[in-house]
C-alpha atoms as a PDB file:
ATOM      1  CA  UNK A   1     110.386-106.919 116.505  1.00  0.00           C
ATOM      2  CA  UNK A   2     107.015-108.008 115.775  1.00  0.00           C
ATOM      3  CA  UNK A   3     104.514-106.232 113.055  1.00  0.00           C
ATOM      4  CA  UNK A   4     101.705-105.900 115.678  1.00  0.00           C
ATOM      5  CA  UNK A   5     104.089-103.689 117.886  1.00  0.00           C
ATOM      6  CA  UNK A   6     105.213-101.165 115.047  1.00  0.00           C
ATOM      7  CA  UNK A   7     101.053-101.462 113.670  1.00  0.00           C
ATOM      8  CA  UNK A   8      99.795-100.274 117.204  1.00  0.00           C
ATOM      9  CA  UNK A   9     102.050 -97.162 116.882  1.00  0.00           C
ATOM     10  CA  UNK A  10      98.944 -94.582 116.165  1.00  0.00           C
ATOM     11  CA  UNK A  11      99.450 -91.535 114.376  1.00  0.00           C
ATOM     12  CA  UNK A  12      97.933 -88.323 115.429  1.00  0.00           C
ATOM     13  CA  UNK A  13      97.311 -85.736 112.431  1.00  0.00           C
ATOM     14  CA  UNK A  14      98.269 -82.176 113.957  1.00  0.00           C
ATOM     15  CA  UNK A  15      98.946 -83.014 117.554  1.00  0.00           C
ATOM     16  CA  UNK A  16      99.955 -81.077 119.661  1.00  0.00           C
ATOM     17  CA  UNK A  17     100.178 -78.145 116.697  1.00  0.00           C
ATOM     18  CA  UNK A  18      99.004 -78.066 113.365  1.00  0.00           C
ATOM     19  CA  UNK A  19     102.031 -79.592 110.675  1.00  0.00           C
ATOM     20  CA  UNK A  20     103.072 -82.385 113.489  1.00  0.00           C
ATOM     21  CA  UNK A  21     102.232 -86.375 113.252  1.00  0.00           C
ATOM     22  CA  UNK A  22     102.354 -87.746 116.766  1.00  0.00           C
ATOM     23  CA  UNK A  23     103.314 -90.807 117.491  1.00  0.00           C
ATOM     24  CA  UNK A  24     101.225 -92.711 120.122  1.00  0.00           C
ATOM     25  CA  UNK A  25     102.339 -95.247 122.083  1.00  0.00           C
ATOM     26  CA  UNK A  26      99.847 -95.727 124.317  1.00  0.00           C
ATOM     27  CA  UNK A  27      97.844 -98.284 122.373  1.00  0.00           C
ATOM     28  CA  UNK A  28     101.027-100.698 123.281  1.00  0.00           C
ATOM     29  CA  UNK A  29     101.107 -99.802 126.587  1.00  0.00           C
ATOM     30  CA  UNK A  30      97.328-100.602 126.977  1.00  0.00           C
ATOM     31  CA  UNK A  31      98.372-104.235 125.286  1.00  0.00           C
ATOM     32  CA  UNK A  32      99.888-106.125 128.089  1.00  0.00           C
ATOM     33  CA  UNK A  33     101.578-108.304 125.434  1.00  0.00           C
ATOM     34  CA  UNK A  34     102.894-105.608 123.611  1.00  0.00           C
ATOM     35  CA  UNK A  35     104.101-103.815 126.335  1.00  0.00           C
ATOM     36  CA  UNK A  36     106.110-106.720 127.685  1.00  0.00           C
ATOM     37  CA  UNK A  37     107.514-107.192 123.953  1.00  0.00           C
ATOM     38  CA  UNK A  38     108.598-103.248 124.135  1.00  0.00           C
ATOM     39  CA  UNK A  39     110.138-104.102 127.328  1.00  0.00           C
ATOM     40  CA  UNK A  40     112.305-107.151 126.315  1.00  0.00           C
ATOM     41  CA  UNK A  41     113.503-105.216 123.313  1.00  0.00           C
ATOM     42  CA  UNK A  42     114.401-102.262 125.174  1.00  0.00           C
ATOM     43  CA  UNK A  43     116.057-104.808 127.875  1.00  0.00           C
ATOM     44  CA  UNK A  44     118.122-106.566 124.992  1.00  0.00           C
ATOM     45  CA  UNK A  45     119.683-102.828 124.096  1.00  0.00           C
ATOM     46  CA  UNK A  46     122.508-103.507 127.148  1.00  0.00           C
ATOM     47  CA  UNK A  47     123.842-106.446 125.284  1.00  0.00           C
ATOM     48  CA  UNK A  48     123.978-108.575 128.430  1.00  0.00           C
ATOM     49  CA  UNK A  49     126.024-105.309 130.143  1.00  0.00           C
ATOM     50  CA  UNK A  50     125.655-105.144 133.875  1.00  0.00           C
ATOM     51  CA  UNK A  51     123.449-101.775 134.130  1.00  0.00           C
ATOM     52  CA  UNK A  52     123.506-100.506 137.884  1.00  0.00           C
ATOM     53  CA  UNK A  53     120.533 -97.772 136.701  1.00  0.00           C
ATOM     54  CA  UNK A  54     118.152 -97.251 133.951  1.00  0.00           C
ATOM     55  CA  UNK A  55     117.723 -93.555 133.536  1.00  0.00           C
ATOM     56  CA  UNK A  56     114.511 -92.233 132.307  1.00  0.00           C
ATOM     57  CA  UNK A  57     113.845 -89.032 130.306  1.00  0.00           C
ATOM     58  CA  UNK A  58     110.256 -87.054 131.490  1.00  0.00           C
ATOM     59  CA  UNK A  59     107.825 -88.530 131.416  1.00  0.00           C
ATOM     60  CA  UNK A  60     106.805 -91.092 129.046  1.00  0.00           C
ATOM     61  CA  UNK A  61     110.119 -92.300 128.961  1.00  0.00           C
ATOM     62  CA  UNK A  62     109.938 -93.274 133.005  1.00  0.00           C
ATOM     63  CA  UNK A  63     107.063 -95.376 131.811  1.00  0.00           C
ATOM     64  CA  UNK A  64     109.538 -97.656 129.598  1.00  0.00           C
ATOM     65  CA  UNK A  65     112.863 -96.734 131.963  1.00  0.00           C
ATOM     66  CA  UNK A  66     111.195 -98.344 135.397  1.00  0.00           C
ATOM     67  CA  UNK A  67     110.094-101.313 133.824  1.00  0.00           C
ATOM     68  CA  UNK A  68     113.437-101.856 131.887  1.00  0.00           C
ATOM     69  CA  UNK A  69     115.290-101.056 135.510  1.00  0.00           C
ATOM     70  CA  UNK A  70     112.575-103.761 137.140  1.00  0.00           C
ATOM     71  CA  UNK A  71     113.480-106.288 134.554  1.00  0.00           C
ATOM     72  CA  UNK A  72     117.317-106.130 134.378  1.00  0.00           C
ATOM     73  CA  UNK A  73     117.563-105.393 138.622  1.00  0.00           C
ATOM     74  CA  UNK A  74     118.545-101.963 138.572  1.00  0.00           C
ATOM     75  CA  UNK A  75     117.741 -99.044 140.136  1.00  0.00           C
ATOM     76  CA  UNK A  76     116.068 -96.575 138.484  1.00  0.00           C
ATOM     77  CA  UNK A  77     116.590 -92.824 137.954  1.00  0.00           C
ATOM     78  CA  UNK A  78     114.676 -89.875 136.842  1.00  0.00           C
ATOM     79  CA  UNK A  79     115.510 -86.662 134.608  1.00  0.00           C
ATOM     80  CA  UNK A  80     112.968 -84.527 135.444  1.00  0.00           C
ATOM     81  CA  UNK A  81     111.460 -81.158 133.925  1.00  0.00           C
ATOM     82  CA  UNK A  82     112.747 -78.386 136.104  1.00  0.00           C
ATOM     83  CA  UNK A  83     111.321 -77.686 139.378  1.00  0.00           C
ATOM     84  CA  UNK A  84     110.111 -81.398 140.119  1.00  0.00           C
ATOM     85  CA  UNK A  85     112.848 -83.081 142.072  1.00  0.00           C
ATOM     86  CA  UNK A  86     113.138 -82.062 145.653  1.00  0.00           C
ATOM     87  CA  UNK A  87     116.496 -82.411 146.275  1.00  0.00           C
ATOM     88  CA  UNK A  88     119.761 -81.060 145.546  1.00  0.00           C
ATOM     89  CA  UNK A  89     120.171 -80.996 141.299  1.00  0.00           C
ATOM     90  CA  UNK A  90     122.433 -80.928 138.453  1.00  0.00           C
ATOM     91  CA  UNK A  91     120.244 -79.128 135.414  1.00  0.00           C
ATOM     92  CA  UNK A  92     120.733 -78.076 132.105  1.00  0.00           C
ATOM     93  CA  UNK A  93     119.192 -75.877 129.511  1.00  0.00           C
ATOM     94  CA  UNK A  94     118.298 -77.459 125.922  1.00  0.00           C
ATOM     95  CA  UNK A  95     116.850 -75.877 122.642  1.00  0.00           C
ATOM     96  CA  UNK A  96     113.384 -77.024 121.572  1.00  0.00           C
ATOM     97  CA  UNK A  97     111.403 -76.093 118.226  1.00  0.00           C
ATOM     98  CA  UNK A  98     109.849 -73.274 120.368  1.00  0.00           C
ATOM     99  CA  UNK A  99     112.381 -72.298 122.961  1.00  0.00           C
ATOM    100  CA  UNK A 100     114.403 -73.866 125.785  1.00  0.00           C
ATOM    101  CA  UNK A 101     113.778 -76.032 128.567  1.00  0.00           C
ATOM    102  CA  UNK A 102     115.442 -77.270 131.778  1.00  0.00           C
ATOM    103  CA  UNK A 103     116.191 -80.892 132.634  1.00  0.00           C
ATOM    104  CA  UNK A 104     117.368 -81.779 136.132  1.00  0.00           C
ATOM    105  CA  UNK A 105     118.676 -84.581 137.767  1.00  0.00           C
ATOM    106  CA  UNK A 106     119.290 -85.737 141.288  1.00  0.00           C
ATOM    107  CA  UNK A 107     123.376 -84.936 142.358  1.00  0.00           C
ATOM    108  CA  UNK A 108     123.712 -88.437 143.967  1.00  0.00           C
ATOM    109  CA  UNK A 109     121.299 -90.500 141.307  1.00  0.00           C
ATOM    110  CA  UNK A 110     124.470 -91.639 139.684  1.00  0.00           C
ATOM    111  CA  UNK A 111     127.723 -92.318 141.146  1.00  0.00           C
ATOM    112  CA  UNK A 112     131.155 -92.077 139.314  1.00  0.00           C
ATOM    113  CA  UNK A 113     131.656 -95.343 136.894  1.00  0.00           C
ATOM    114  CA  UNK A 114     128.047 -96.500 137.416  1.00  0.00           C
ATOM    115  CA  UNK A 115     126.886 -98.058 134.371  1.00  0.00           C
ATOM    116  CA  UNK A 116     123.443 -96.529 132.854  1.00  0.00           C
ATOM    117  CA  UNK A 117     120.734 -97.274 130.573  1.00  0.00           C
ATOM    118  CA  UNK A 118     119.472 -94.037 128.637  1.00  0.00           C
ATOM    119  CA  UNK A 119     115.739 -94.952 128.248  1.00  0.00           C
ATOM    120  CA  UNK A 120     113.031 -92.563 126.307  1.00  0.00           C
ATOM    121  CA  UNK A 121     110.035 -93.311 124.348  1.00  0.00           C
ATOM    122  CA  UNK A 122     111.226 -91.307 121.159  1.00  0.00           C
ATOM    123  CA  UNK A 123     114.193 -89.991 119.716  1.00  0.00           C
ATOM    124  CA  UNK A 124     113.263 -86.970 117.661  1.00  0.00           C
ATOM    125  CA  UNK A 125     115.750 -84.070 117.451  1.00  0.00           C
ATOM    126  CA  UNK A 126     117.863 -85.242 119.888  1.00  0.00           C
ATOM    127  CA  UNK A 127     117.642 -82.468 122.465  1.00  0.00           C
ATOM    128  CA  UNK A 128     116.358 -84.167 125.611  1.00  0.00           C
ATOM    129  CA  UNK A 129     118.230 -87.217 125.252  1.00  0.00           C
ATOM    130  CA  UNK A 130     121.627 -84.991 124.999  1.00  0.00           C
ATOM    131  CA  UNK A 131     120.833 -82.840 127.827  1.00  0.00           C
ATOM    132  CA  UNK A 132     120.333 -86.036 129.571  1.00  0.00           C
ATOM    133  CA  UNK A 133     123.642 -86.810 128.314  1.00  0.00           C
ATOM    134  CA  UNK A 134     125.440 -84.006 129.654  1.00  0.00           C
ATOM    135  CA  UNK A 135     124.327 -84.330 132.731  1.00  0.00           C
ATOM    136  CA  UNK A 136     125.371 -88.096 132.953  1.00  0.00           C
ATOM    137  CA  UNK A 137     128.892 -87.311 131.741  1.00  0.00           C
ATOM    138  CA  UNK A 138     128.992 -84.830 134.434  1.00  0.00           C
ATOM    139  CA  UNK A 139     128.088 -86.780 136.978  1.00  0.00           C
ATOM    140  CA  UNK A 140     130.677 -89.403 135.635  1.00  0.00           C
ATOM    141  CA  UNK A 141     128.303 -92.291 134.510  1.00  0.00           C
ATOM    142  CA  UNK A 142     129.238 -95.007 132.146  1.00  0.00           C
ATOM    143  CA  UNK A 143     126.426 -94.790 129.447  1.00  0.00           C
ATOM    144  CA  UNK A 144     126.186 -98.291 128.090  1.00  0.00           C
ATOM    145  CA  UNK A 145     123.578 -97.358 125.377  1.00  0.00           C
ATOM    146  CA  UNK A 146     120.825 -94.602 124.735  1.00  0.00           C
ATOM    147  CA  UNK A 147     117.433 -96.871 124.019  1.00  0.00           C
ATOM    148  CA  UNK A 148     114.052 -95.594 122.293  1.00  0.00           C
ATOM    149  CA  UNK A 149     110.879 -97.465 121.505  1.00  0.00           C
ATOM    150  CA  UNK A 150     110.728 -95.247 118.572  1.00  0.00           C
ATOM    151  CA  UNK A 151     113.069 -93.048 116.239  1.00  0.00           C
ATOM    152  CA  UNK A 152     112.512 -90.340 113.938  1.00  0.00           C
ATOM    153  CA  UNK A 153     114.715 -90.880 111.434  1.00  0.00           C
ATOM    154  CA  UNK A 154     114.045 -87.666 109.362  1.00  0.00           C
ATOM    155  CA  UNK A 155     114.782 -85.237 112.154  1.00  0.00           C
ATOM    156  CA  UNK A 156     118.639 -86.555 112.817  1.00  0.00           C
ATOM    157  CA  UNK A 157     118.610 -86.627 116.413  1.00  0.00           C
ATOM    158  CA  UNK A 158     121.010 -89.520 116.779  1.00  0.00           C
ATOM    159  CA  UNK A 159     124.042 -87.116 115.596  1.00  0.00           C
ATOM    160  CA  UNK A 160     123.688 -85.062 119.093  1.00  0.00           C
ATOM    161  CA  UNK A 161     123.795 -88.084 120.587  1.00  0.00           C
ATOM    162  CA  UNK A 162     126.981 -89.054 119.124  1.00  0.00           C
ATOM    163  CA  UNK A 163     129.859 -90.975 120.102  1.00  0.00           C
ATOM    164  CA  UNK A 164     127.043 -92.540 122.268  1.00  0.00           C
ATOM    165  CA  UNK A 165     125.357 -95.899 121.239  1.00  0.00           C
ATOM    166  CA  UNK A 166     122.103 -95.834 120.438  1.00  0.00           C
ATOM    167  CA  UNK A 167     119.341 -98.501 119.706  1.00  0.00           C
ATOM    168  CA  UNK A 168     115.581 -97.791 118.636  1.00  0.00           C
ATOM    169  CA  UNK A 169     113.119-100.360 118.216  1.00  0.00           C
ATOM    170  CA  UNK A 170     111.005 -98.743 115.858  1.00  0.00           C
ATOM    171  CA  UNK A 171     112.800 -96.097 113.464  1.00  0.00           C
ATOM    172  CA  UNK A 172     110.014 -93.866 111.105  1.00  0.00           C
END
């Protein structure tokens, strides 16, 4: 991993409430060289596995997830916010800092044994990236690995994600 990727990381002082530093990653996406690094990094997190889909967590993480899926010929697949897919779903609630939300994903996005690719742009408490999870396991995927451009450390959110394999590129 290079320095320049981990110094374009941009910190945003209260964003989006007062007591929270954002991470920004769109200074590396804006960095076609960057961008392609954060791509062959997240690409070397299946170990040479054969993925047959790259899932992608809402939204920034489809960003990372569809280029990954491009790059290793894969298809790629979507957990959406609730409401967004038009088809017939699988969803599950999750807790957040201020409430709960709904992810959803497409019944016949995975099929039984498929390997997967968890991609997201950050792993923070966890709770996305396991209610991602659960609906994988239900839909009997193969995770291969749960992959983040960026991890924070301090909030512990690898434990939910546990006995899962995860890799992050940049841990804070």
């Amino acid at each position: 991993m290079s320095a320049a990727l981990r110094s374009a990381v941009r910190d945003v002082v209260d964003f989006p409430k007062p007591g929270i530093i954002f991470k920004d990653i769109t200074p590396i996406l804006a960095d076609g060289k960057l961008f392609r690094e954060s791509i062959s990094l997240l690409c070397a997190t299946a170990g040479g596995a054969k993925i047959d889909k790259v899932v992608g967590i809402d939204a920034r993480g489809f960003i990372f997830a569809a280029a990954v899926a491009d790059r290793l010929g894969a298809g790629f697949v979507p957990v959406r916010k609730k409401g967004k897919l038009p088809w017939k779903t699988r969803q599950t609630a999750y807790t957040l800092e201020y409430g709960e939300s709904i992810v959803e994903l497409h019944e016949d996005a995975v099929k039984p044994g498929e390997s997967v690719l968890l991609v997201d742009d950050l792993l923070a408490t966890g709770g996305t990236a396991a209610a991602s999870v659960k609906l994988l396991d239900e839909l009997g995927a193969n995770i291969v690995a749960i992959s983040v451009l960026i991890e924070l450390e301090f909030l512990a959110g690898r434990a939910r994600l546990a006995p899962h394999t995860v890799h992050s590129i940049l841990i804070y």
